[in-house]
N, C-alpha and C. Protein backbone atom coordinates (compact mmCIF):
# COMPACT_ATOMS: atom_id res chain seq x y z
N UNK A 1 18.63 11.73 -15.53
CA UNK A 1 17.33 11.34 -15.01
C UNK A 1 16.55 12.61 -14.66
N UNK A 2 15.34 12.68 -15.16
CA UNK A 2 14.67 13.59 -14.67
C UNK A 2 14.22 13.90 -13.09
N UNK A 3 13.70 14.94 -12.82
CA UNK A 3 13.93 15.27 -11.86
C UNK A 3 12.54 14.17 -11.16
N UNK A 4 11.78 14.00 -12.03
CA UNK A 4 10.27 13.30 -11.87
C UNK A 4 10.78 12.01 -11.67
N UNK A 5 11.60 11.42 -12.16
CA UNK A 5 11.95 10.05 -12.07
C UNK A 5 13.11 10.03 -10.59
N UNK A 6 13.46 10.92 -10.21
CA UNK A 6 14.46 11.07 -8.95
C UNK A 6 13.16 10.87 -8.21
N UNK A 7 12.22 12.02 -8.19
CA UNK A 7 11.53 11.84 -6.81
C UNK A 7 10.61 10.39 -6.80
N UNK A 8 10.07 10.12 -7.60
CA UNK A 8 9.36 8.20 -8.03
C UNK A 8 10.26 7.26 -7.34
N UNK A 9 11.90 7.51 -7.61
CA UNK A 9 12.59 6.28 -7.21
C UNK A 9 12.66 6.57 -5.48
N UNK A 10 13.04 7.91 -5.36
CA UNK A 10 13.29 7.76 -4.00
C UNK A 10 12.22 7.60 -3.18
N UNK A 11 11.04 7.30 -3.49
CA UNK A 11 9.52 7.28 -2.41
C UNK A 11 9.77 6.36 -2.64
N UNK A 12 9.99 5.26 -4.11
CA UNK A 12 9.82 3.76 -4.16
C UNK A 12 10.89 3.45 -3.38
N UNK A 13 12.22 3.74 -2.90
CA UNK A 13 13.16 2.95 -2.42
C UNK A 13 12.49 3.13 -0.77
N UNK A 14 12.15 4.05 -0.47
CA UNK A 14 11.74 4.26 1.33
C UNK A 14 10.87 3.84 1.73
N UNK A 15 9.50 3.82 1.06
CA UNK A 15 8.04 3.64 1.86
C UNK A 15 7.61 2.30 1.62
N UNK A 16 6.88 1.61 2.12
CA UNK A 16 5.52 0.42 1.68
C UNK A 16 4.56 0.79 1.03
N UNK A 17 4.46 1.96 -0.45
CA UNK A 17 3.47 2.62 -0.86
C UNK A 17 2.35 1.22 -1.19
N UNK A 18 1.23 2.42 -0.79
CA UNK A 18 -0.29 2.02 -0.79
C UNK A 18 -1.02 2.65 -1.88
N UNK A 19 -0.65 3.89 -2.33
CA UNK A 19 -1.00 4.18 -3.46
C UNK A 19 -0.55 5.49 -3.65
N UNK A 20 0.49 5.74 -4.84
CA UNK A 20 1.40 6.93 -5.06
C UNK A 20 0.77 7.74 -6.50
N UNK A 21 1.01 9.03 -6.01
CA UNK A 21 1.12 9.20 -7.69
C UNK A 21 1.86 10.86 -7.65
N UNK A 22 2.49 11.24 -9.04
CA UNK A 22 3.17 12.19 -8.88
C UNK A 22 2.69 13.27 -9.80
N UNK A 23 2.35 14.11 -10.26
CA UNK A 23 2.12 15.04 -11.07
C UNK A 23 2.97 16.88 -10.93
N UNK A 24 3.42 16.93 -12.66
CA UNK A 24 4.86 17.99 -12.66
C UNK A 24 3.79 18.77 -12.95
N UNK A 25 3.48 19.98 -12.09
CA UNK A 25 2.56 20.59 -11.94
C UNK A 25 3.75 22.17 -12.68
N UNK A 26 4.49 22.31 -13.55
CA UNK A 26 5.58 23.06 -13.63
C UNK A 26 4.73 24.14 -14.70
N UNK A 27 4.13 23.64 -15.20
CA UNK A 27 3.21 24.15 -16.44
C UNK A 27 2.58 25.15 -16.22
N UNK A 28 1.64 24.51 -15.19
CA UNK A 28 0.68 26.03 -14.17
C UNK A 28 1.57 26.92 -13.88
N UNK A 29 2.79 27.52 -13.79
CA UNK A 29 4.05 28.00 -12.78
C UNK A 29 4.41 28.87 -14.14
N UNK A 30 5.02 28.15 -14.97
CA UNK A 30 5.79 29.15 -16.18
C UNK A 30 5.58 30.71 -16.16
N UNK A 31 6.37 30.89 -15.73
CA UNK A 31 6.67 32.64 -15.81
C UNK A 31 6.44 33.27 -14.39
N UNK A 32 6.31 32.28 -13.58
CA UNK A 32 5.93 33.09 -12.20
C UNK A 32 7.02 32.62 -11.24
N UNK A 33 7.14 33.15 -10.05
CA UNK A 33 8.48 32.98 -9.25
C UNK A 33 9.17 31.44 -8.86
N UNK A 34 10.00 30.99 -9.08
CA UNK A 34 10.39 29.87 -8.90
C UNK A 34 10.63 29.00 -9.96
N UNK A 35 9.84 29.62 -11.68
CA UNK A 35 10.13 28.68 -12.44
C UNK A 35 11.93 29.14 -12.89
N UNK A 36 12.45 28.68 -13.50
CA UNK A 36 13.58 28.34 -13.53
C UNK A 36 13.73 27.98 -15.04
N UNK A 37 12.82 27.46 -15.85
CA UNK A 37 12.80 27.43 -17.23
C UNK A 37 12.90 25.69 -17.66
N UNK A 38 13.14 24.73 -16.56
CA UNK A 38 13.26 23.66 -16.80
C UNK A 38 12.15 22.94 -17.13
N UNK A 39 11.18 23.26 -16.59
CA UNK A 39 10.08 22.10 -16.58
C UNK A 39 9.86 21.48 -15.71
N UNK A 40 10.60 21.52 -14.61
CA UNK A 40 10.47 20.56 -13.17
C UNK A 40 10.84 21.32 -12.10
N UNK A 41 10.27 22.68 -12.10
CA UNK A 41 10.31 23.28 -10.64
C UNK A 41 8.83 23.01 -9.47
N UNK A 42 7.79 22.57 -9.82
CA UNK A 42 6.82 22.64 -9.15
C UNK A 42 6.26 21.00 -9.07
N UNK A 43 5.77 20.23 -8.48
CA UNK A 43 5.37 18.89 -8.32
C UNK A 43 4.29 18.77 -7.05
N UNK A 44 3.69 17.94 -7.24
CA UNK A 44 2.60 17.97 -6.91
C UNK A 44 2.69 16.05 -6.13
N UNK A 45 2.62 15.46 -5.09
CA UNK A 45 2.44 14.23 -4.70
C UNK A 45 1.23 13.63 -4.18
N UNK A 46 0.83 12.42 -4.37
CA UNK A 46 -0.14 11.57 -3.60
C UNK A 46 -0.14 10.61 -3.27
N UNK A 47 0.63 10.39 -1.68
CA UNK A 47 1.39 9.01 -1.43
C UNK A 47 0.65 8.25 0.18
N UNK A 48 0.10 7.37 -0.01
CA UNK A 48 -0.33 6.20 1.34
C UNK A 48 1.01 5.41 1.33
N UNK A 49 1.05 5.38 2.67
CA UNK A 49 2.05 4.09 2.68
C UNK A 49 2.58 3.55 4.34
N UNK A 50 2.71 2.63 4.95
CA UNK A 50 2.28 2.14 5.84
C UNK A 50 3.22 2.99 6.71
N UNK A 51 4.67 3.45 6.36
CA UNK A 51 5.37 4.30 7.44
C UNK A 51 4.60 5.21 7.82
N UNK A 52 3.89 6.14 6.79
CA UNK A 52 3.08 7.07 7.40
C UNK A 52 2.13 6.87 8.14
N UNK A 53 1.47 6.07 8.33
CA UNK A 53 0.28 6.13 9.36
C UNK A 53 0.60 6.42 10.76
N UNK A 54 -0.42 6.65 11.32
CA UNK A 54 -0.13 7.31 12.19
C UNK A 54 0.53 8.71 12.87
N UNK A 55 1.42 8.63 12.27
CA UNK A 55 2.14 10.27 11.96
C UNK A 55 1.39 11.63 11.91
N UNK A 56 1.79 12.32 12.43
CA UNK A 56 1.40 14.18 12.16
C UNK A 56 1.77 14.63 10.89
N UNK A 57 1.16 15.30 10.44
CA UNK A 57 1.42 16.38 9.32
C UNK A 57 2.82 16.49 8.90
N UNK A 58 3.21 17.30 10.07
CA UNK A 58 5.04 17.79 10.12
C UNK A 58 5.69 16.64 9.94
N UNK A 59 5.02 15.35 10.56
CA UNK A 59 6.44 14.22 10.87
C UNK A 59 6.31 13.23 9.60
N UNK A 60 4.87 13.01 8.87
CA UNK A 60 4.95 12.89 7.30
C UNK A 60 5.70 13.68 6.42
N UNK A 61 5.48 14.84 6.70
CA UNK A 61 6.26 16.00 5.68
C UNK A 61 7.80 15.70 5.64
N UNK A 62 8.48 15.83 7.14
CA UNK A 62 9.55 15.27 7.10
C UNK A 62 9.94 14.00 6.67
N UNK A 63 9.38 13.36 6.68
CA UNK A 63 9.70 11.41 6.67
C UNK A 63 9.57 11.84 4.86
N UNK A 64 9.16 12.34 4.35
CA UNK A 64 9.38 12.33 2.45
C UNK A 64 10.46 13.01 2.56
N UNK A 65 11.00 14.24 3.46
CA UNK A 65 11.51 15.17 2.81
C UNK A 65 12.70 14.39 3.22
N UNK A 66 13.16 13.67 4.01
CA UNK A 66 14.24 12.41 4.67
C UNK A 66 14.67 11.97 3.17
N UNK A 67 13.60 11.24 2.62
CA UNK A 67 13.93 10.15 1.42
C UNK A 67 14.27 10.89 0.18
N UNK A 68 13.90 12.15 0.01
CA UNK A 68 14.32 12.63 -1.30
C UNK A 68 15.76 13.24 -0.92
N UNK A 69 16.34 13.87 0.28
CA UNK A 69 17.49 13.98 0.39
C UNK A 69 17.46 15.76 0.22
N UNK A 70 18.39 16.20 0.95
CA UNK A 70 18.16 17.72 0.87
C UNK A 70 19.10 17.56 -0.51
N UNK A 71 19.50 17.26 -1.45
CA UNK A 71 19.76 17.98 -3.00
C UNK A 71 18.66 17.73 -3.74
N UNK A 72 18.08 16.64 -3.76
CA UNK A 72 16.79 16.91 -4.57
C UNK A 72 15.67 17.85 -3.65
N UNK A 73 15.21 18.00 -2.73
CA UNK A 73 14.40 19.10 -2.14
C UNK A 73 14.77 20.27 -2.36
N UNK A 74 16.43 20.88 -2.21
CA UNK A 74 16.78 21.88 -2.74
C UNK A 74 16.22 22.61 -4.11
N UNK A 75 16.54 21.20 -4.99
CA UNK A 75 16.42 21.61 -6.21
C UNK A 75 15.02 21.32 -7.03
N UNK A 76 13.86 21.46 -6.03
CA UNK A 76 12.44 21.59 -6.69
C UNK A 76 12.04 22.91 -6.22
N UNK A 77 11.11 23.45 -6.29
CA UNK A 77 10.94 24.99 -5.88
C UNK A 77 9.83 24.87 -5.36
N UNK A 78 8.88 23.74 -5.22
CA UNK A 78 7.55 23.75 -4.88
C UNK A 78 7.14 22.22 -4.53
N UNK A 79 7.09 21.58 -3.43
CA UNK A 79 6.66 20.38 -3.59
C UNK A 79 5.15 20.15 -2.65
N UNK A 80 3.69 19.86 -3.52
CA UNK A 80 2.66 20.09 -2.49
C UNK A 80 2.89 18.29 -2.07
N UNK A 81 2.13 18.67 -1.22
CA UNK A 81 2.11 16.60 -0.24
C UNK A 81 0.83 16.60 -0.01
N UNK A 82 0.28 15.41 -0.51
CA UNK A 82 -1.08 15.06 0.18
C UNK A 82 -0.60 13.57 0.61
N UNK A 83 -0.38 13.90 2.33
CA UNK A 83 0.01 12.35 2.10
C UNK A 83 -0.62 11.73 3.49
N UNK A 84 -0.36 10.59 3.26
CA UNK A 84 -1.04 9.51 4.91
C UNK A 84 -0.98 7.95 4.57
């Protein structure tokens, strides 16, 4: 499974998404620090969803970084969040 389809399932298994979307932003990256040669070091998110409301910055940031699990967070090199 790709690494794109790991992070999709695990937001779909945790949140009440309101409106998600994911983009492998790995492309822009090629040849600069962190790529790795795979194709899926850098990602890009855009996730509503009812756990988050209310929440701070930090305690959204954490509450994704909860659901993907520190081996998949480990193993992205860049993850931006626009989330609420």
């Amino acid at each position: 499974m790709s690494k794109e389809a790991e992070i999709r399932a695990a937001i779909e298994a945790a949140f009440d998404i309101q409106e998600f979307e994911i983009v492998n932003e790995s492309g822009r990256h090629a040849g600069h620090s962190g790529d790795d040669g795979s194709g899926e070091s850098h990602f890009a998110i855009r996730l509503r969803a009812r756990e988050l409301a209310g929440l701070g910055r930090v305690a959204r940031h954490r509450a994704v970084h909860r659901a993907l699990g520190p081996e998949l967070v480990a193993s992205i090199h860049a993850l931006a969040m626009d989330l609420g």
